[in-house]
C-alpha atoms as a PDB file:
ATOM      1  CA  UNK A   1       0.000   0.000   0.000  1.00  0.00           C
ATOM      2  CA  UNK A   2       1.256   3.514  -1.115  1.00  0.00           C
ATOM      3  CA  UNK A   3       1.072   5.773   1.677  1.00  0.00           C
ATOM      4  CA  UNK A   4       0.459   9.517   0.431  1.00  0.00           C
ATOM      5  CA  UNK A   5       0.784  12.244   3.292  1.00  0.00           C
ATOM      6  CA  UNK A   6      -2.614  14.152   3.447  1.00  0.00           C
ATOM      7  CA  UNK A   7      -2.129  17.797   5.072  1.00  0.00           C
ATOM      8  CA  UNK A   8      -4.240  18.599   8.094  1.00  0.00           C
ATOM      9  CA  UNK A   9      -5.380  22.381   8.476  1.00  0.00           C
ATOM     10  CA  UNK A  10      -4.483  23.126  11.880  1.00  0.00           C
ATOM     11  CA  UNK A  11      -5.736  26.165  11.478  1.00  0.00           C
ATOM     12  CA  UNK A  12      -9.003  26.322  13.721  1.00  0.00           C
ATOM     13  CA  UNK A  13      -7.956  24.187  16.348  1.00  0.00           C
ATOM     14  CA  UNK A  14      -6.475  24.604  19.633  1.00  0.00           C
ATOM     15  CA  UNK A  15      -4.031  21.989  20.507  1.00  0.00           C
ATOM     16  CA  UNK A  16      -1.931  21.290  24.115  1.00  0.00           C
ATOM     17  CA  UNK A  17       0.876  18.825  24.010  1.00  0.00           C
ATOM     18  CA  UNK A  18      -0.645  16.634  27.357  1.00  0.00           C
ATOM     19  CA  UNK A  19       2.939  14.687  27.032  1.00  0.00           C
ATOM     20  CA  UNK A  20       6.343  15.524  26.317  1.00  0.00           C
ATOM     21  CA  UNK A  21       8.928  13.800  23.757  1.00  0.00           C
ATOM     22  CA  UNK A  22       9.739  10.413  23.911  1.00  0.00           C
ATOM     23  CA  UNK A  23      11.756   8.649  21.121  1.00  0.00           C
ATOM     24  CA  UNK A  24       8.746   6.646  19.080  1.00  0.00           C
ATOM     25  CA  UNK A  25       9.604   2.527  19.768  1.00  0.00           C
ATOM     26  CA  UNK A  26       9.200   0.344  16.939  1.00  0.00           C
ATOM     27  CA  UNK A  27       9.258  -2.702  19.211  1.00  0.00           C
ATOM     28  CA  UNK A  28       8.134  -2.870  23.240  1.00  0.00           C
ATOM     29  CA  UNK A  29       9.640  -6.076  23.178  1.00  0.00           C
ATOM     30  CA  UNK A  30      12.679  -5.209  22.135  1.00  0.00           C
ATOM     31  CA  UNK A  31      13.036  -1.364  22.529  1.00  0.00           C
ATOM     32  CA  UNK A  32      14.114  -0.512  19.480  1.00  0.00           C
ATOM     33  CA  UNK A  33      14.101   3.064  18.056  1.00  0.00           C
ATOM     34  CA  UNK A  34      12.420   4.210  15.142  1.00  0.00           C
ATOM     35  CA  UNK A  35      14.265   6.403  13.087  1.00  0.00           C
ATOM     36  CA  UNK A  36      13.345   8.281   9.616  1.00  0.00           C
ATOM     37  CA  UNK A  37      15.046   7.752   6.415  1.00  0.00           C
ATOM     38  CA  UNK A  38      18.185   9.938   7.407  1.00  0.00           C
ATOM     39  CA  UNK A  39      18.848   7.862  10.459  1.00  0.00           C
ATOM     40  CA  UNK A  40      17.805  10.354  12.770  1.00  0.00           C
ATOM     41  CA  UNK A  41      15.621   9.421  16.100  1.00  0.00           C
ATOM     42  CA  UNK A  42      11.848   9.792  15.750  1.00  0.00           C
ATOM     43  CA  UNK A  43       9.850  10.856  18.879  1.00  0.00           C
ATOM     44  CA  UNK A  44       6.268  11.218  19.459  1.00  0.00           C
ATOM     45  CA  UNK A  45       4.139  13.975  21.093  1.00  0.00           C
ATOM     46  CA  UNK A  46       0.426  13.358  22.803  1.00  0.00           C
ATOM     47  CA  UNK A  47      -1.086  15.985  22.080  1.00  0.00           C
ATOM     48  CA  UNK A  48      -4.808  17.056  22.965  1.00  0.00           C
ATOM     49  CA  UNK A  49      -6.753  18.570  19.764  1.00  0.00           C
ATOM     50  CA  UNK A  50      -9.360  20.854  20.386  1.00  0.00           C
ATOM     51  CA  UNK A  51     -12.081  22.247  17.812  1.00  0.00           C
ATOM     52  CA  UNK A  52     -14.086  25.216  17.471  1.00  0.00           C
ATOM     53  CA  UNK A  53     -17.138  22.736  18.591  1.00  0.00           C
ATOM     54  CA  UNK A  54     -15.257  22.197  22.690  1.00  0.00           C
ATOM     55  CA  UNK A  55     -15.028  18.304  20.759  1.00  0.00           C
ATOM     56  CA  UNK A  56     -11.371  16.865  21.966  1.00  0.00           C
ATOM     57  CA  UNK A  57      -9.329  14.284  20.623  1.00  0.00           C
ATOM     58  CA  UNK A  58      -6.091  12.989  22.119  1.00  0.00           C
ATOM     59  CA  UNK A  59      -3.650  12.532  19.090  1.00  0.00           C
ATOM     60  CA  UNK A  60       0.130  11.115  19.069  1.00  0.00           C
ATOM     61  CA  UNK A  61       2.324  13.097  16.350  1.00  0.00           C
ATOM     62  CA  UNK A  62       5.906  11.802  15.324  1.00  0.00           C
ATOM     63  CA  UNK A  63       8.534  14.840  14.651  1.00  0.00           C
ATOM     64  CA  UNK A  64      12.131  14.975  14.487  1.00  0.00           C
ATOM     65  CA  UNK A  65      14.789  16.175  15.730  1.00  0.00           C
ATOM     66  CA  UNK A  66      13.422  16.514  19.434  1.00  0.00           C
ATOM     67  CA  UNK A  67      10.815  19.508  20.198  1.00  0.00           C
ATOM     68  CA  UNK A  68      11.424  21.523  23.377  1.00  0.00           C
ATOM     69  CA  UNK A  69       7.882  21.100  24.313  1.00  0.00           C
ATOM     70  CA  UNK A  70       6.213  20.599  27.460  1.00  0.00           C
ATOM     71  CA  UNK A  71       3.050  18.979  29.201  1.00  0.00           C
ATOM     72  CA  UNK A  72       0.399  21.597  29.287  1.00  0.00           C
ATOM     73  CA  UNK A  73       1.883  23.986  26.629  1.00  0.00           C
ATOM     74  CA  UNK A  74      -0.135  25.270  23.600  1.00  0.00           C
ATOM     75  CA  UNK A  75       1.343  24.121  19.989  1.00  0.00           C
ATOM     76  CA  UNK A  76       1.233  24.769  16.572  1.00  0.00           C
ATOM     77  CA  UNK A  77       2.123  21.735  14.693  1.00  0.00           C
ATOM     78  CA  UNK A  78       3.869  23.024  11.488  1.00  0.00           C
ATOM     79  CA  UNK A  79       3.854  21.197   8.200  1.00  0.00           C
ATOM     80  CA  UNK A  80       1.475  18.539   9.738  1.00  0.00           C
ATOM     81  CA  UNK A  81       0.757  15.325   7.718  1.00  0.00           C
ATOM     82  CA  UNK A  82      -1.441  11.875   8.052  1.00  0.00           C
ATOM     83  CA  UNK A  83      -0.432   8.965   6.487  1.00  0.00           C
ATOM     84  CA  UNK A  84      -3.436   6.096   6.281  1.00  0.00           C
ATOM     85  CA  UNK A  85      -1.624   2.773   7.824  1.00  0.00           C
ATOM     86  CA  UNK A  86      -3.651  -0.745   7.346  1.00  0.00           C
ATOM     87  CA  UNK A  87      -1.699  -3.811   9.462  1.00  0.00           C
ATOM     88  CA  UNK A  88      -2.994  -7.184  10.095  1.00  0.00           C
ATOM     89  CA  UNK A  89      -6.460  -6.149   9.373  1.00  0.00           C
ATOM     90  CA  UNK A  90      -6.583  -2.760  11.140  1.00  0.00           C
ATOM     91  CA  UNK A  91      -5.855   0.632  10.284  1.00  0.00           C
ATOM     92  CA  UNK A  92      -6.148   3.875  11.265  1.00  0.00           C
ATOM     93  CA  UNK A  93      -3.668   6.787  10.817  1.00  0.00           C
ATOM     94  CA  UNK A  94      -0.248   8.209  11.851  1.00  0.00           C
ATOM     95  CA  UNK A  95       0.434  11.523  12.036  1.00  0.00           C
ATOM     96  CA  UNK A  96       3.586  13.232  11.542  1.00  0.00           C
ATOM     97  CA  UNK A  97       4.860  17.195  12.042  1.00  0.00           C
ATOM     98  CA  UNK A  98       8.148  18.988  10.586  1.00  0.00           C
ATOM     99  CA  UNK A  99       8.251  20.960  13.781  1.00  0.00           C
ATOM    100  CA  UNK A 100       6.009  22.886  16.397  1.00  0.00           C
ATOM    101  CA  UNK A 101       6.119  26.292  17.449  1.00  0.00           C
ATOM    102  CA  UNK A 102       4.468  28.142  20.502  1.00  0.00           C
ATOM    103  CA  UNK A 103       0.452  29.186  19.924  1.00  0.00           C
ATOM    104  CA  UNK A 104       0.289  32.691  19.488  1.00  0.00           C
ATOM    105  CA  UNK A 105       3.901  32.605  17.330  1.00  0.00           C
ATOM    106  CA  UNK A 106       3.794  35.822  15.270  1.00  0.00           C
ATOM    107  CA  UNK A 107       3.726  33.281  12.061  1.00  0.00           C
ATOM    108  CA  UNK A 108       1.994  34.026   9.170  1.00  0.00           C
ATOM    109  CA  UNK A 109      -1.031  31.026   7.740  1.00  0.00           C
ATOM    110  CA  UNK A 110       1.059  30.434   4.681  1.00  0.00           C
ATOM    111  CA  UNK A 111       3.796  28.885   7.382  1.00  0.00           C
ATOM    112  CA  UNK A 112       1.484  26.323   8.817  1.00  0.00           C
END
Protein backbone atom coordinates (compact mmCIF):
# COMPACT_ATOMS: atom_id res chain seq x y z
CA UNK A 1 0.00 0.00 0.00
CA UNK A 2 1.26 3.51 -1.11
CA UNK A 3 1.07 5.77 1.68
CA UNK A 4 0.46 9.52 0.43
CA UNK A 5 0.78 12.24 3.29
CA UNK A 6 -2.61 14.15 3.45
CA UNK A 7 -2.13 17.80 5.07
CA UNK A 8 -4.24 18.60 8.09
CA UNK A 9 -5.38 22.38 8.48
CA UNK A 10 -4.48 23.13 11.88
CA UNK A 11 -5.74 26.17 11.48
CA UNK A 12 -9.00 26.32 13.72
CA UNK A 13 -7.96 24.19 16.35
CA UNK A 14 -6.48 24.60 19.63
CA UNK A 15 -4.03 21.99 20.51
CA UNK A 16 -1.93 21.29 24.12
CA UNK A 17 0.88 18.82 24.01
CA UNK A 18 -0.64 16.63 27.36
CA UNK A 19 2.94 14.69 27.03
CA UNK A 20 6.34 15.52 26.32
CA UNK A 21 8.93 13.80 23.76
CA UNK A 22 9.74 10.41 23.91
CA UNK A 23 11.76 8.65 21.12
CA UNK A 24 8.75 6.65 19.08
CA UNK A 25 9.60 2.53 19.77
CA UNK A 26 9.20 0.34 16.94
CA UNK A 27 9.26 -2.70 19.21
CA UNK A 28 8.13 -2.87 23.24
CA UNK A 29 9.64 -6.08 23.18
CA UNK A 30 12.68 -5.21 22.14
CA UNK A 31 13.04 -1.36 22.53
CA UNK A 32 14.11 -0.51 19.48
CA UNK A 33 14.10 3.06 18.06
CA UNK A 34 12.42 4.21 15.14
CA UNK A 35 14.27 6.40 13.09
CA UNK A 36 13.34 8.28 9.62
CA UNK A 37 15.05 7.75 6.42
CA UNK A 38 18.18 9.94 7.41
CA UNK A 39 18.85 7.86 10.46
CA UNK A 40 17.80 10.35 12.77
CA UNK A 41 15.62 9.42 16.10
CA UNK A 42 11.85 9.79 15.75
CA UNK A 43 9.85 10.86 18.88
CA UNK A 44 6.27 11.22 19.46
CA UNK A 45 4.14 13.97 21.09
CA UNK A 46 0.43 13.36 22.80
CA UNK A 47 -1.09 15.99 22.08
CA UNK A 48 -4.81 17.06 22.96
CA UNK A 49 -6.75 18.57 19.76
CA UNK A 50 -9.36 20.85 20.39
CA UNK A 51 -12.08 22.25 17.81
CA UNK A 52 -14.09 25.22 17.47
CA UNK A 53 -17.14 22.74 18.59
CA UNK A 54 -15.26 22.20 22.69
CA UNK A 55 -15.03 18.30 20.76
CA UNK A 56 -11.37 16.86 21.97
CA UNK A 57 -9.33 14.28 20.62
CA UNK A 58 -6.09 12.99 22.12
CA UNK A 59 -3.65 12.53 19.09
CA UNK A 60 0.13 11.12 19.07
CA UNK A 61 2.32 13.10 16.35
CA UNK A 62 5.91 11.80 15.32
CA UNK A 63 8.53 14.84 14.65
CA UNK A 64 12.13 14.97 14.49
CA UNK A 65 14.79 16.17 15.73
CA UNK A 66 13.42 16.51 19.43
CA UNK A 67 10.81 19.51 20.20
CA UNK A 68 11.42 21.52 23.38
CA UNK A 69 7.88 21.10 24.31
CA UNK A 70 6.21 20.60 27.46
CA UNK A 71 3.05 18.98 29.20
CA UNK A 72 0.40 21.60 29.29
CA UNK A 73 1.88 23.99 26.63
CA UNK A 74 -0.13 25.27 23.60
CA UNK A 75 1.34 24.12 19.99
CA UNK A 76 1.23 24.77 16.57
CA UNK A 77 2.12 21.74 14.69
CA UNK A 78 3.87 23.02 11.49
CA UNK A 79 3.85 21.20 8.20
CA UNK A 80 1.48 18.54 9.74
CA UNK A 81 0.76 15.32 7.72
CA UNK A 82 -1.44 11.88 8.05
CA UNK A 83 -0.43 8.96 6.49
CA UNK A 84 -3.44 6.10 6.28
CA UNK A 85 -1.62 2.77 7.82
CA UNK A 86 -3.65 -0.75 7.35
CA UNK A 87 -1.70 -3.81 9.46
CA UNK A 88 -2.99 -7.18 10.10
CA UNK A 89 -6.46 -6.15 9.37
CA UNK A 90 -6.58 -2.76 11.14
CA UNK A 91 -5.85 0.63 10.28
CA UNK A 92 -6.15 3.88 11.27
CA UNK A 93 -3.67 6.79 10.82
CA UNK A 94 -0.25 8.21 11.85
CA UNK A 95 0.43 11.52 12.04
CA UNK A 96 3.59 13.23 11.54
CA UNK A 97 4.86 17.20 12.04
CA UNK A 98 8.15 18.99 10.59
CA UNK A 99 8.25 20.96 13.78
CA UNK A 100 6.01 22.89 16.40
CA UNK A 101 6.12 26.29 17.45
CA UNK A 102 4.47 28.14 20.50
CA UNK A 103 0.45 29.19 19.92
CA UNK A 104 0.29 32.69 19.49
CA UNK A 105 3.90 32.61 17.33
CA UNK A 106 3.79 35.82 15.27
CA UNK A 107 3.73 33.28 12.06
CA UNK A 108 1.99 34.03 9.17
CA UNK A 109 -1.03 31.03 7.74
CA UNK A 110 1.06 30.43 4.68
CA UNK A 111 3.80 28.88 7.38
CA UNK A 112 1.48 26.32 8.82
Amino acid sequence: MRTIPIPVDVSKLQITCVKAAKPRLVSKETGEIKRDKDGNTMYELTLLFEDEFNRMELVKVSVTPEPQINAGEEVVPVGLVGFVWEQGGRWGIAYRAQAFIPAGSPRTGADL
